[in-house]
C-alpha atoms as a PDB file:
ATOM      1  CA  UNK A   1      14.933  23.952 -13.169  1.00  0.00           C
ATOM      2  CA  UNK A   2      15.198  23.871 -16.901  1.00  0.00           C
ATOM      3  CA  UNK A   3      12.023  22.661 -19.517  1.00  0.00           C
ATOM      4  CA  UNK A   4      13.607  19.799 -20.382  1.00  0.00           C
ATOM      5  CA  UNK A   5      14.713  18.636 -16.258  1.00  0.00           C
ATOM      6  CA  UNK A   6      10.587  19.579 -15.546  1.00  0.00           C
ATOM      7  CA  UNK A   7       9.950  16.775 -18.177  1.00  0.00           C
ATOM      8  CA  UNK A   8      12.502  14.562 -17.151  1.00  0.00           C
ATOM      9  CA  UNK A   9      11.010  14.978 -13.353  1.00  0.00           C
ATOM     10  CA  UNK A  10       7.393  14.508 -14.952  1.00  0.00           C
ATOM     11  CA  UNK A  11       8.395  11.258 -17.386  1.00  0.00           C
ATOM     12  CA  UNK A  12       9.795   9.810 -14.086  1.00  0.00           C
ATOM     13  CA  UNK A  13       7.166  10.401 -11.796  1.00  0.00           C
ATOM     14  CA  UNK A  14       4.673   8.908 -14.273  1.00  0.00           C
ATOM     15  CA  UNK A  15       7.234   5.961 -14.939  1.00  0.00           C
ATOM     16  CA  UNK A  16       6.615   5.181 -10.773  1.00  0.00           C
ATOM     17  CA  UNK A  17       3.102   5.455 -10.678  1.00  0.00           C
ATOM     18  CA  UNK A  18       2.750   3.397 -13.604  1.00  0.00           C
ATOM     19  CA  UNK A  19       5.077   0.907 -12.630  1.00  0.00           C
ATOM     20  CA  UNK A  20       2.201   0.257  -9.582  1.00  0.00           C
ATOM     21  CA  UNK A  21      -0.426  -0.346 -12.056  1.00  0.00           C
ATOM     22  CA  UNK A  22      -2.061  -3.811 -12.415  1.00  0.00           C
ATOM     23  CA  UNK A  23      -3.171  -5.121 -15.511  1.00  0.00           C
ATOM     24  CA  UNK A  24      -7.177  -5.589 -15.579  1.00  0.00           C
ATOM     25  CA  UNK A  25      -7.703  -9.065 -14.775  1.00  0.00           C
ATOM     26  CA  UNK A  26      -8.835 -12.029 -17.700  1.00  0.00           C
ATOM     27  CA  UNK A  27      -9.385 -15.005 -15.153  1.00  0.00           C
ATOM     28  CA  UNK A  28     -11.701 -15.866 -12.088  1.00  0.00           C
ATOM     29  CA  UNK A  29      -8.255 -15.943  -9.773  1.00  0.00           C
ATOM     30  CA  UNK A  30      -6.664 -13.161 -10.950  1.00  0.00           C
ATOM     31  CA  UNK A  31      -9.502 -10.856  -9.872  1.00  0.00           C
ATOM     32  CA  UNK A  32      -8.577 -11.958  -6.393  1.00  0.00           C
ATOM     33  CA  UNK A  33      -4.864 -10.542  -6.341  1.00  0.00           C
ATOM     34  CA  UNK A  34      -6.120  -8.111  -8.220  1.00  0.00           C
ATOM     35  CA  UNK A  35      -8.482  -7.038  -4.852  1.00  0.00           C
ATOM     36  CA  UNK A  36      -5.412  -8.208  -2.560  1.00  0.00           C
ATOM     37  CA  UNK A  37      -3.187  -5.528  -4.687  1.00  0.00           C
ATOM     38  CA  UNK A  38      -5.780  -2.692  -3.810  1.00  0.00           C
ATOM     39  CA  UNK A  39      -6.087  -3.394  -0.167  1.00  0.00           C
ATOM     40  CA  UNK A  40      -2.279  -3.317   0.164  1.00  0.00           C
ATOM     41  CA  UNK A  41      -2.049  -0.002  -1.805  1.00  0.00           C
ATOM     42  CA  UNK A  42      -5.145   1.762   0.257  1.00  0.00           C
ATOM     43  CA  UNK A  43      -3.105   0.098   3.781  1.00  0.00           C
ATOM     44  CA  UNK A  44       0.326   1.691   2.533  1.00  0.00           C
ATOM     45  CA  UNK A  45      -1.275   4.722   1.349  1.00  0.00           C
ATOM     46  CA  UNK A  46      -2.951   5.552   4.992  1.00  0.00           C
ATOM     47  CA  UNK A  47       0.041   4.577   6.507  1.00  0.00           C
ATOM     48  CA  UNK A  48       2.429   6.981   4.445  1.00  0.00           C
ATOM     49  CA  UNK A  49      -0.183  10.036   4.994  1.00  0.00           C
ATOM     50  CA  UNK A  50      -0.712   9.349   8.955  1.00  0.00           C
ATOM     51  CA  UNK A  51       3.480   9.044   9.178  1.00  0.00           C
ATOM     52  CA  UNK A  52       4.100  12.203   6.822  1.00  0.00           C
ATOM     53  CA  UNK A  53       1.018  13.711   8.088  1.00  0.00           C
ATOM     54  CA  UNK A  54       2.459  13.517  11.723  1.00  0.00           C
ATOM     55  CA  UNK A  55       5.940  14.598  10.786  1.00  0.00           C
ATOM     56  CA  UNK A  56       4.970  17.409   9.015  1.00  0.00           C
ATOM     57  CA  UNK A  57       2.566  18.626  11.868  1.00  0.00           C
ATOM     58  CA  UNK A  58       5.764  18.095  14.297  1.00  0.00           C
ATOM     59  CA  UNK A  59       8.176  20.009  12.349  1.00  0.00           C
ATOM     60  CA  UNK A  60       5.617  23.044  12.132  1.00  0.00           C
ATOM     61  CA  UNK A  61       4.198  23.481  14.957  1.00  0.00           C
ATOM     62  CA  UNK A  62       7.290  22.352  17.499  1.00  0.00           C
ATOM     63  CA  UNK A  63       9.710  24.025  15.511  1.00  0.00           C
ATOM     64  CA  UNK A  64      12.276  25.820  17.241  1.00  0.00           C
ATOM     65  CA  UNK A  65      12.741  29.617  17.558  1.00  0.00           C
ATOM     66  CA  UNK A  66      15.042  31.737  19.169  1.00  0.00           C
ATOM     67  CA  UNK A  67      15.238  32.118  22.794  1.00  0.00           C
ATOM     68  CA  UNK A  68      13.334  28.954  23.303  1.00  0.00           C
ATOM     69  CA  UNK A  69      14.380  26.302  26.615  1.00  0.00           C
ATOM     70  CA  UNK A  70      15.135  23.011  26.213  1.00  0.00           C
ATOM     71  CA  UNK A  71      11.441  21.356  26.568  1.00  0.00           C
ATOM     72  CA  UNK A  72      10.631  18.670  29.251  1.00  0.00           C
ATOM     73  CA  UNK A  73      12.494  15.360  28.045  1.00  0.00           C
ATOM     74  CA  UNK A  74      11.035  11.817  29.068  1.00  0.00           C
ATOM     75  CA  UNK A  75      12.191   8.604  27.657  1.00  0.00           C
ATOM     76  CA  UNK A  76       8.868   6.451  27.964  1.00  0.00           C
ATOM     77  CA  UNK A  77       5.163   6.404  27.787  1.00  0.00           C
ATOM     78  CA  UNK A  78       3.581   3.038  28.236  1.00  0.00           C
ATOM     79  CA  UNK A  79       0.270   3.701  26.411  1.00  0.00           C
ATOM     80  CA  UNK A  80       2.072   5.116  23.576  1.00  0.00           C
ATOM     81  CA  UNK A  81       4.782   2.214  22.911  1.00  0.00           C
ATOM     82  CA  UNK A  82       1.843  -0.348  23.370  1.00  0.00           C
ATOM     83  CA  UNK A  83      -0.698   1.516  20.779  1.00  0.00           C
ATOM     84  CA  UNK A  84       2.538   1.993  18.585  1.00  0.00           C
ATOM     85  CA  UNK A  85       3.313  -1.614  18.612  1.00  0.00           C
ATOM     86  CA  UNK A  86      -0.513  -3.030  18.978  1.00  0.00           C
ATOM     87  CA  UNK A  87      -1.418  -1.058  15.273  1.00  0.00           C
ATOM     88  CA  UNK A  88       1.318  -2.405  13.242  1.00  0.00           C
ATOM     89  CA  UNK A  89       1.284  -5.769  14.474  1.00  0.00           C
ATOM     90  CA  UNK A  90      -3.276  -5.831  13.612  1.00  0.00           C
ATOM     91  CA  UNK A  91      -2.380  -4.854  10.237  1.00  0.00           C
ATOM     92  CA  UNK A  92       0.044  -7.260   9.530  1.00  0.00           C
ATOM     93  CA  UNK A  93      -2.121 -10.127  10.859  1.00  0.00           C
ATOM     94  CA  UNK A  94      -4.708  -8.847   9.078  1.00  0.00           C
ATOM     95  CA  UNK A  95      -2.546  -8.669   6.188  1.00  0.00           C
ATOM     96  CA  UNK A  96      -1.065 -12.078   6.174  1.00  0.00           C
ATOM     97  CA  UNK A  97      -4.607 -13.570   7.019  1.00  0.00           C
ATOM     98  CA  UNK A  98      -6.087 -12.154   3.616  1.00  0.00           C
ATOM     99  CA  UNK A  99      -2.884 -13.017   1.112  1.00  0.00           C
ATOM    100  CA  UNK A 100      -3.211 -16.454   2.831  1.00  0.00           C
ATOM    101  CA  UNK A 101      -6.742 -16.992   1.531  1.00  0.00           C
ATOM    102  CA  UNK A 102      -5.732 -15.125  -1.698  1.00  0.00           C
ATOM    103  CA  UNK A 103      -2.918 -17.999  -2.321  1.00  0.00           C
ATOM    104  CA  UNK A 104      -4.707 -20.518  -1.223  1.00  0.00           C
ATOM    105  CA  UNK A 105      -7.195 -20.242  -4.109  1.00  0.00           C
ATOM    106  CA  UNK A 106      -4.533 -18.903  -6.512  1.00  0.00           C
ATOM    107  CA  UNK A 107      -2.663 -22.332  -5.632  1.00  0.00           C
ATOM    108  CA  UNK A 108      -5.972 -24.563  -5.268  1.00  0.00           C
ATOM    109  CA  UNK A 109      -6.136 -27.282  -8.548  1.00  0.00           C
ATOM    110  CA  UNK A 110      -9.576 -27.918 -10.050  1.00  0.00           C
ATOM    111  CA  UNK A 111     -10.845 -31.408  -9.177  1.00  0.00           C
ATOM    112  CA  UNK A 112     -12.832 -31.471 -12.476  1.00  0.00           C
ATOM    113  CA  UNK A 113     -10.944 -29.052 -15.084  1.00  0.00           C
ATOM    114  CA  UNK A 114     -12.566 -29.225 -18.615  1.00  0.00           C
ATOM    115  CA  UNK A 115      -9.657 -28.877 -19.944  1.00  0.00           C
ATOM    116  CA  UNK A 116      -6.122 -29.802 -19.265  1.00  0.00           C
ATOM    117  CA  UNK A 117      -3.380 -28.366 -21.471  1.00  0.00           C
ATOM    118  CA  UNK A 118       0.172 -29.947 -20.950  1.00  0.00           C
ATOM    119  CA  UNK A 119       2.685 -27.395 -21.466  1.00  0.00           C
ATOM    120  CA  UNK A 120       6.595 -27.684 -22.008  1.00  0.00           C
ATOM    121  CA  UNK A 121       9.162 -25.093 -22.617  1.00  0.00           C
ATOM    122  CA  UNK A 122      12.122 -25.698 -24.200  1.00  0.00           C
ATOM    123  CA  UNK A 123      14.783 -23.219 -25.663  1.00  0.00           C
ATOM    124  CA  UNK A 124      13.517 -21.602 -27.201  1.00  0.00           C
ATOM    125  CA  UNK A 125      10.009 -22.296 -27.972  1.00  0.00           C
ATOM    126  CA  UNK A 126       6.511 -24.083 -26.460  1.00  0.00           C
ATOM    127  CA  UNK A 127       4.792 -27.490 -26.947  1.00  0.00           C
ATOM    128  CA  UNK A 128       0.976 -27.503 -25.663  1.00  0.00           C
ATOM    129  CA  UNK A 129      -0.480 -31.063 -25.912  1.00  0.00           C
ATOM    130  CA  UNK A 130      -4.381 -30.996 -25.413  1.00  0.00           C
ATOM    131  CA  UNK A 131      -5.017 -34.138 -22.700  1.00  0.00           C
ATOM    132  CA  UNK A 132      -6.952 -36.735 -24.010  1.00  0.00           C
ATOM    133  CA  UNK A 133      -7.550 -35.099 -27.396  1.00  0.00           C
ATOM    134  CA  UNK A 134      -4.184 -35.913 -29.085  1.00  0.00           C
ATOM    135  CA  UNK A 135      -4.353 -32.102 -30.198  1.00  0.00           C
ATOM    136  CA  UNK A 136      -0.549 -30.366 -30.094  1.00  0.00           C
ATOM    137  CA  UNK A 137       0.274 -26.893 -30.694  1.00  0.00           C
ATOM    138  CA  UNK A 138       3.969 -26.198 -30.801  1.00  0.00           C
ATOM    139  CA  UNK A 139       6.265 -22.791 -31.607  1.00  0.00           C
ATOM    140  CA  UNK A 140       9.513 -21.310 -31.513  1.00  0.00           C
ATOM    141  CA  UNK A 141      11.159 -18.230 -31.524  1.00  0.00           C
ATOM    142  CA  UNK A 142      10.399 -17.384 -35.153  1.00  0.00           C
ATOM    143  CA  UNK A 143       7.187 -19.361 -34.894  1.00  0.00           C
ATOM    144  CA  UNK A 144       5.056 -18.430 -31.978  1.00  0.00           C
ATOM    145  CA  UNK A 145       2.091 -20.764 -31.136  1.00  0.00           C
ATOM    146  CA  UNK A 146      -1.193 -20.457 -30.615  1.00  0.00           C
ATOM    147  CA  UNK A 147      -3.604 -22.223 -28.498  1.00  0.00           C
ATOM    148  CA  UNK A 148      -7.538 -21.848 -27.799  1.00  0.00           C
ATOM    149  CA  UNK A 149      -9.154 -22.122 -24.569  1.00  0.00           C
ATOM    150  CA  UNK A 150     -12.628 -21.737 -23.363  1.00  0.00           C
ATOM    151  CA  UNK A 151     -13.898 -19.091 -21.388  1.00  0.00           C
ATOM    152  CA  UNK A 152     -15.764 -19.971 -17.893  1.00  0.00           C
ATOM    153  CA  UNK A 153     -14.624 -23.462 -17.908  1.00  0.00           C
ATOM    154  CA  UNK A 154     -12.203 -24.693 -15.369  1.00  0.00           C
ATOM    155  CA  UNK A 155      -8.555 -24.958 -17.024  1.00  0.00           C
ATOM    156  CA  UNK A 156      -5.230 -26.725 -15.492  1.00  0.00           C
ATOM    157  CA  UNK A 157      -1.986 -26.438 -17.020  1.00  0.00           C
ATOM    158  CA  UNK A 158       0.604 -28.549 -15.946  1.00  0.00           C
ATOM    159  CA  UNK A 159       4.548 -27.007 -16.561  1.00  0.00           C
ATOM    160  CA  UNK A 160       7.548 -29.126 -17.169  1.00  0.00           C
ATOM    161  CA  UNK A 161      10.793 -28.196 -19.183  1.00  0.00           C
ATOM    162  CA  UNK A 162      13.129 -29.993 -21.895  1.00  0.00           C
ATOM    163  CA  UNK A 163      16.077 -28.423 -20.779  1.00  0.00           C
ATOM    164  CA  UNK A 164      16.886 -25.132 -18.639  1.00  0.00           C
ATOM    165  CA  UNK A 165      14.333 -23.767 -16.016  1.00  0.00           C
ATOM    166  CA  UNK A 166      11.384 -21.527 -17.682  1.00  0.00           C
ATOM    167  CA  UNK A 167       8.651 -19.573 -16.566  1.00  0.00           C
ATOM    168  CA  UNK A 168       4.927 -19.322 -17.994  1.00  0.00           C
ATOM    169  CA  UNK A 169       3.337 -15.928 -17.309  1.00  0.00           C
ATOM    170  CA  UNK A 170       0.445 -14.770 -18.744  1.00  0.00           C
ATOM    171  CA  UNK A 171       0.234 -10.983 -17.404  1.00  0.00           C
ATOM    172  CA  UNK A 172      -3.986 -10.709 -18.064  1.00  0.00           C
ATOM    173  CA  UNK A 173      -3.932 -14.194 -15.883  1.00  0.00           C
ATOM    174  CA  UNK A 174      -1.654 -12.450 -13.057  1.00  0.00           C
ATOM    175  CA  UNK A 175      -0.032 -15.949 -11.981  1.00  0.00           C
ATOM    176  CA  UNK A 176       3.271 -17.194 -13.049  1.00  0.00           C
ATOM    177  CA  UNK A 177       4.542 -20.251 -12.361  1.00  0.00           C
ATOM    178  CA  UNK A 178       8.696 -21.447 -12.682  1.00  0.00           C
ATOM    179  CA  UNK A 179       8.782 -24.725 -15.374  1.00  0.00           C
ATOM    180  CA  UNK A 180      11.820 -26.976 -13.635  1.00  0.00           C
ATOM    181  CA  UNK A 181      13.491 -29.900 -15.249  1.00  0.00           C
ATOM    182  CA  UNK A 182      12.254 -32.999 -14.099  1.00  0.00           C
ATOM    183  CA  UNK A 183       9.435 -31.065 -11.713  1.00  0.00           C
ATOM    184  CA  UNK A 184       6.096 -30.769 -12.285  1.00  0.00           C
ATOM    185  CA  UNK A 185       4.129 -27.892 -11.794  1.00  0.00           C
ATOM    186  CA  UNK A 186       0.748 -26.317 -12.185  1.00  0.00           C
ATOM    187  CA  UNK A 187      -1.703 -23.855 -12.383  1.00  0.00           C
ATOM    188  CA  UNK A 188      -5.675 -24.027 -11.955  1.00  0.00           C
ATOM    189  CA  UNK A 189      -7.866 -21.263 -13.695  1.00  0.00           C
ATOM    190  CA  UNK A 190     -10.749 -20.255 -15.166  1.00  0.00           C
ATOM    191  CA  UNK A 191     -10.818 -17.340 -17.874  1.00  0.00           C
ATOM    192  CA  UNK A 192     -13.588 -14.831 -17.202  1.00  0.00           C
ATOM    193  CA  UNK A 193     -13.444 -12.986 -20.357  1.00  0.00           C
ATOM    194  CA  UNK A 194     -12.989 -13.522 -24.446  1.00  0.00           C
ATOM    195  CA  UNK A 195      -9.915 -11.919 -26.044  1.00  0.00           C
ATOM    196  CA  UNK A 196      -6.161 -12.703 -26.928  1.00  0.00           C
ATOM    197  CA  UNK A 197      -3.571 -12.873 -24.328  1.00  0.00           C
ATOM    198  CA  UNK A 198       0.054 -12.440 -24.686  1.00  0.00           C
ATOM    199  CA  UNK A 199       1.940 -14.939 -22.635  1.00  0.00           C
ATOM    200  CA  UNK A 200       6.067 -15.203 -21.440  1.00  0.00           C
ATOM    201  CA  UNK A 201       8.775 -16.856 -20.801  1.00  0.00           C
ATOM    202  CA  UNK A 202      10.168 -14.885 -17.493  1.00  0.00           C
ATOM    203  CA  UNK A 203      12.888 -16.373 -16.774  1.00  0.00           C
ATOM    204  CA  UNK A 204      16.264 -15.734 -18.763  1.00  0.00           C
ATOM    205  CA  UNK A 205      16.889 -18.835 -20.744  1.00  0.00           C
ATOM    206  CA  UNK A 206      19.244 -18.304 -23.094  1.00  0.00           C
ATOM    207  CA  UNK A 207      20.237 -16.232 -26.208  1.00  0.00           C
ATOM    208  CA  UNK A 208      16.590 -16.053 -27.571  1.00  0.00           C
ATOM    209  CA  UNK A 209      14.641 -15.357 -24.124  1.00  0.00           C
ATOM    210  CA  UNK A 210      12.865 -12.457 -25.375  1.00  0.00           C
ATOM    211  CA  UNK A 211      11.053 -14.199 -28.349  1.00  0.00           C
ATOM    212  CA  UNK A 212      10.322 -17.070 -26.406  1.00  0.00           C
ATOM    213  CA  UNK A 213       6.331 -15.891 -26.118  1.00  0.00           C
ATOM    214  CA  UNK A 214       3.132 -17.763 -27.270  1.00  0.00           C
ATOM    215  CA  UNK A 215      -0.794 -16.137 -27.751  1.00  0.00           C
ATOM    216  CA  UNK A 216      -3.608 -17.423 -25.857  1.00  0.00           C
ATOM    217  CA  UNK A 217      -7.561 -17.150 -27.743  1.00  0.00           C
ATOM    218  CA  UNK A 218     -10.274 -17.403 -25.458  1.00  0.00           C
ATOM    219  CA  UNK A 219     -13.350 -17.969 -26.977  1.00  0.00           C
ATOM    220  CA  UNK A 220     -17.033 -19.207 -25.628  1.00  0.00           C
ATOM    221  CA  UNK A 221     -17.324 -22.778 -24.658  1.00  0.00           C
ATOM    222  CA  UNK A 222     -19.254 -23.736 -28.110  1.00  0.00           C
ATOM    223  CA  UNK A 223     -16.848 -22.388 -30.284  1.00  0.00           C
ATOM    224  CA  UNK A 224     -13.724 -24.073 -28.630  1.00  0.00           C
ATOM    225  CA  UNK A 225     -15.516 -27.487 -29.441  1.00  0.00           C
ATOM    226  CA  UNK A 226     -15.714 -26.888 -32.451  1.00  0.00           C
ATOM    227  CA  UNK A 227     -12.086 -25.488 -32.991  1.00  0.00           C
ATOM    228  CA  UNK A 228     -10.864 -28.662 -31.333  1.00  0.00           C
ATOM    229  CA  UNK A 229     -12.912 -30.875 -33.147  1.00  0.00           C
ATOM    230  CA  UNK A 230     -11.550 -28.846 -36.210  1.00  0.00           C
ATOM    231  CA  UNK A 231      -7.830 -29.651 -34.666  1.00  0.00           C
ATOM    232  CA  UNK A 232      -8.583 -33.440 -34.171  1.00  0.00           C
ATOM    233  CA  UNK A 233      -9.741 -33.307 -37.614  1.00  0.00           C
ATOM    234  CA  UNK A 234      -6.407 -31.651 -39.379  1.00  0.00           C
ATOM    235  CA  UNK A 235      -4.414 -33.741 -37.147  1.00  0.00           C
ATOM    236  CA  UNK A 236      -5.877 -37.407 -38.629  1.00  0.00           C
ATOM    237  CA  UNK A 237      -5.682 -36.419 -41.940  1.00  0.00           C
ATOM    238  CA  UNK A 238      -1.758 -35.355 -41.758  1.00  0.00           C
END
């Protein structure tokens, strides 16, 4: 093989491995599929060495030589089909058990969220109405918004769309949620740690999908008080 089809082989192999890789967690709930993610992988991992493992041992040390009979033939062993059955089936209980409690928390809703940011998407751009503050933040394409959230303080967003379905996804948060005309939907979070946070649209919406993004700030509890005070502030005097 050439340099440049070793490369090619590398840049592809590295594309795959990467393509596995999570994104480090910025909320409570994502740190949970985050843990889910890693059990699957270690699961799928043992399973692919024990299979190719076995194989591999087969092929060498069964293979066939010259001069060799036909070796005894049998078509069943009970112990074996049940233990080959009785494996799969535990791990895929076991499995389904854990992504059930994963989802269930992913989907719970905060009784008590401090905040609750309404959120609509509409082609191609965001509107994110503060509840009970009178605060909006809204962007477009060529405009993209910003809004400020607290960190370690229970958030809900609730998702709705103007027109064509949408889809919020914050990759850091590792939930996305579809935003359907005249459905409402919603997600329940709380951000674990400070930064910015890209978010999406993922679902094709039109001719300006791709630039239909927004920026999340999270920023202690103190400070976002005083940034919304700050917003309440700008608002009146327009």
């Amino acid at each position: 093989m050439s340099t440049k089809g070793h490369l090619g082989l590398t840049a592809a192999c590295v594309a795959v491995i990467l393509s596995a890789c999570v994104p480090e967690p910025a909320d409570v709930q994502g740190e949970g599929v985050e843990h889910l993610y890693t059990i699957f992988f270690i699961v799928a991992a043992v399973v692919f060495t024990l299979v190719a493992g076995l194989i591999t041992w087969s092929l060498v040390r069964y293979r066939a030589k010259p001069g060799d009979d036909l070796p005894k033939q049998f078509d069943r062993n009970l112990k074996l089909e049940l233990t080959w059955f009785a494996i799969p089936l535990i791990t895929v209980v076991v499995l389904f058990i854990l992504s059930a409690g994963v989802l269930g928390k992913v989907n719970a809703e905060s009784a008590d969220p401090s905040v609750t940011v309404n959120v609509e998407g509409y082609q191609w751009g965001w509107r994110f109405t503060y509840e009970g503050s009178g605060v909006q933040i809204v962007g477009d394409a060529d405009d993209r918004p910003e809004i400020v959230l607290p960190v370690g303080r229970p958030l809900t967003f609730t998702l709705g769309s103007a027109d064509v379905v949408h889809s919020f996804w914050v990759p850091r948060f590792l939930i996305k949620r579809d935003m359907v005309p005249g459905r409402q939907n919603t997600i329940s979070l709380t951000i674990s740690d400070p930064g910015v946070y890209r978010g999406v649209c993922t679902e094709f919406c039109g001719l300006l999908h791709a630039k239909m993004n927004f920026v999340i700030r999270a920023i202690p509890p103190a400070q976002f008080e005083g940034w919304l005070d700050g917003q309440r502030t700008t608002d009146g005097d327009g």
